[in-house]
Protein backbone atom coordinates (compact mmCIF):
# COMPACT_ATOMS: atom_id res chain seq x y z
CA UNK A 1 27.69 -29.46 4.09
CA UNK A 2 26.79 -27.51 7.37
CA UNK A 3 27.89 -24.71 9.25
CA UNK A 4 29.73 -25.41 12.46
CA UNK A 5 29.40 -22.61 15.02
CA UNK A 6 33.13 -21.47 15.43
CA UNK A 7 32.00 -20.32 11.75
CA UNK A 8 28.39 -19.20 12.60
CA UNK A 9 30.14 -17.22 16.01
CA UNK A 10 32.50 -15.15 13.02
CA UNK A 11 29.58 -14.64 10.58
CA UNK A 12 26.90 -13.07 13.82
CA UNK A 13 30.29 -11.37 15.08
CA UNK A 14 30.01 -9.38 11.63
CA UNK A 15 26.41 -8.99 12.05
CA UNK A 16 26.67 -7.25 15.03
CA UNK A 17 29.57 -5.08 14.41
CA UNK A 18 27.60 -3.59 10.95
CA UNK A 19 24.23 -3.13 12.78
CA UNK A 20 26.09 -1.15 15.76
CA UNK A 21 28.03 0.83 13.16
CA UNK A 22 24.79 1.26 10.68
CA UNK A 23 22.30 2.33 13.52
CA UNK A 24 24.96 4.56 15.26
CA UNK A 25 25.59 6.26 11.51
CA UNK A 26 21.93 6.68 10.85
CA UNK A 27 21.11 8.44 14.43
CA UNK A 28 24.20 10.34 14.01
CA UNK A 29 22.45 11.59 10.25
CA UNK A 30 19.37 12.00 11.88
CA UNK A 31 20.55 14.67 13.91
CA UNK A 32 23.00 16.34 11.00
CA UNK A 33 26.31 15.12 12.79
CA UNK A 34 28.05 14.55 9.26
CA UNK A 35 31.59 13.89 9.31
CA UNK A 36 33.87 10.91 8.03
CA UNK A 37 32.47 8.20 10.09
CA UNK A 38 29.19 9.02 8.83
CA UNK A 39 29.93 9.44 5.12
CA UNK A 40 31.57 6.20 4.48
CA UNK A 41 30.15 3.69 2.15
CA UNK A 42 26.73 5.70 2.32
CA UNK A 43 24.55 7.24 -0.60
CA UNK A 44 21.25 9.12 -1.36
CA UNK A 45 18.86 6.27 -2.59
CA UNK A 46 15.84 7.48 -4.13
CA UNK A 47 13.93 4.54 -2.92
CA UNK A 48 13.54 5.72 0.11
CA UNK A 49 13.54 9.05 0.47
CA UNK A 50 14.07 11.84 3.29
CA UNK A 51 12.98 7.90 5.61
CA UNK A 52 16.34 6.50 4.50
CA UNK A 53 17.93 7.14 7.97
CA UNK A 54 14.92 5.33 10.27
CA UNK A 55 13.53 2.63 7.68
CA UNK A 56 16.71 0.41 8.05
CA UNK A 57 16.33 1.10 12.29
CA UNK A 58 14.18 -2.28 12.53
CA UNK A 59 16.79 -4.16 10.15
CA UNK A 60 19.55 -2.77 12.82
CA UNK A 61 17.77 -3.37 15.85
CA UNK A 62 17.36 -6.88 14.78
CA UNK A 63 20.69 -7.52 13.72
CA UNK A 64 22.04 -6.63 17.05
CA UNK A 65 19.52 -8.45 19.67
CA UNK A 66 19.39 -11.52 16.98
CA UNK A 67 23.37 -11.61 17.31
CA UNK A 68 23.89 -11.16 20.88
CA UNK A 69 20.73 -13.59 21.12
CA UNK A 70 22.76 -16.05 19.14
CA UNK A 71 26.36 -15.55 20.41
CA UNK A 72 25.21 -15.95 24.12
CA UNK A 73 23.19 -19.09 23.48
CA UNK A 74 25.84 -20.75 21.16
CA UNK A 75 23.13 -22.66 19.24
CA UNK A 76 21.53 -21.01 16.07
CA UNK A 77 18.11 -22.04 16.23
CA UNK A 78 14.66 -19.51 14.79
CA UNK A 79 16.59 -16.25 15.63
CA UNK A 80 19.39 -16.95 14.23
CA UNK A 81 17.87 -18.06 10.99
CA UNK A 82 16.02 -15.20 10.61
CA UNK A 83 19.06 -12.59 11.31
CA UNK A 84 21.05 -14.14 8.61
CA UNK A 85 18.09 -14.11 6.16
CA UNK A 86 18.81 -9.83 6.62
CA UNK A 87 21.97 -10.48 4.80
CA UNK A 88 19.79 -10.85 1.41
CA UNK A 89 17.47 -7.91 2.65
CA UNK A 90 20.73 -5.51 3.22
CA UNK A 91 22.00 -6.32 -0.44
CA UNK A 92 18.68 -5.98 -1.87
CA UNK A 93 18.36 -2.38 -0.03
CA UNK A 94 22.23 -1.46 -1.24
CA UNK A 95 21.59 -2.17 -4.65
CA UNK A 96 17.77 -0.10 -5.07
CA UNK A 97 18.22 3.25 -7.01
C-alpha cells in the first residue's frame, strides 16, 4: 500500500500551513505579542524551559523549506522523507511535561 502524491500534496500542504502558523506564534511570543492567535493550543512545558519559543525554530524552518521543496518538485524523494519523520518529533514534543 503506497502513498500517491495527490495524497502526499494534502499531507505537506498541512505541513506547511502548521510550521508557518507555529514559527509565526513563537516569534510573535518571543517578543511578548500575546493575544488569541498566539494562545491557542499552546502550553508551558517544563521540558524546555524559558527556550520553548526558539528550540522548535529548526523543526519549523524545516517543515516549511522541506514542504515547499516537496510541493514544487512533485516527487517525495530524501526531503520529503525526512519532513514527515517531524510528524513523530512534534507529537513526541506535545506530549513532554
Amino acid at each position: 500500500v503506497g502513498i500517491n502524491m495527490v495524497e502526499a500534496r494534502l499531507i505537506f500542504i498541512a505541513i506547511l500551513i502548521f510550521s508557518i502558523y507555529h514559527l509565526t506564534r513563537d516569534i510573535f511570543q518571543l517578543v511578548n505579542l500575546n493575544g488569541p492567535f498566539v494562545k491557542i493550543l499552546h502550553r508551558q512545558h517544563l521540558w524546555c524551559g524559558s527556550y520553548c519559543n526558539a528550540v522548535t525554530f529548526p523543526l519549523d524552518l524545516m517543515g516549511i523549506f522541506g514542504s515547499i521543496f516537496v510541493l514544487k518538485r512533485s516527487e517525495l524523494g530524501f526531503v520529503g522523507i525526512v519532513t514527515i519523520a517531524l510528524i513523530p518529533l512534534w507529537l513526541i514534543f506535545t506530549f513532554l511535561p
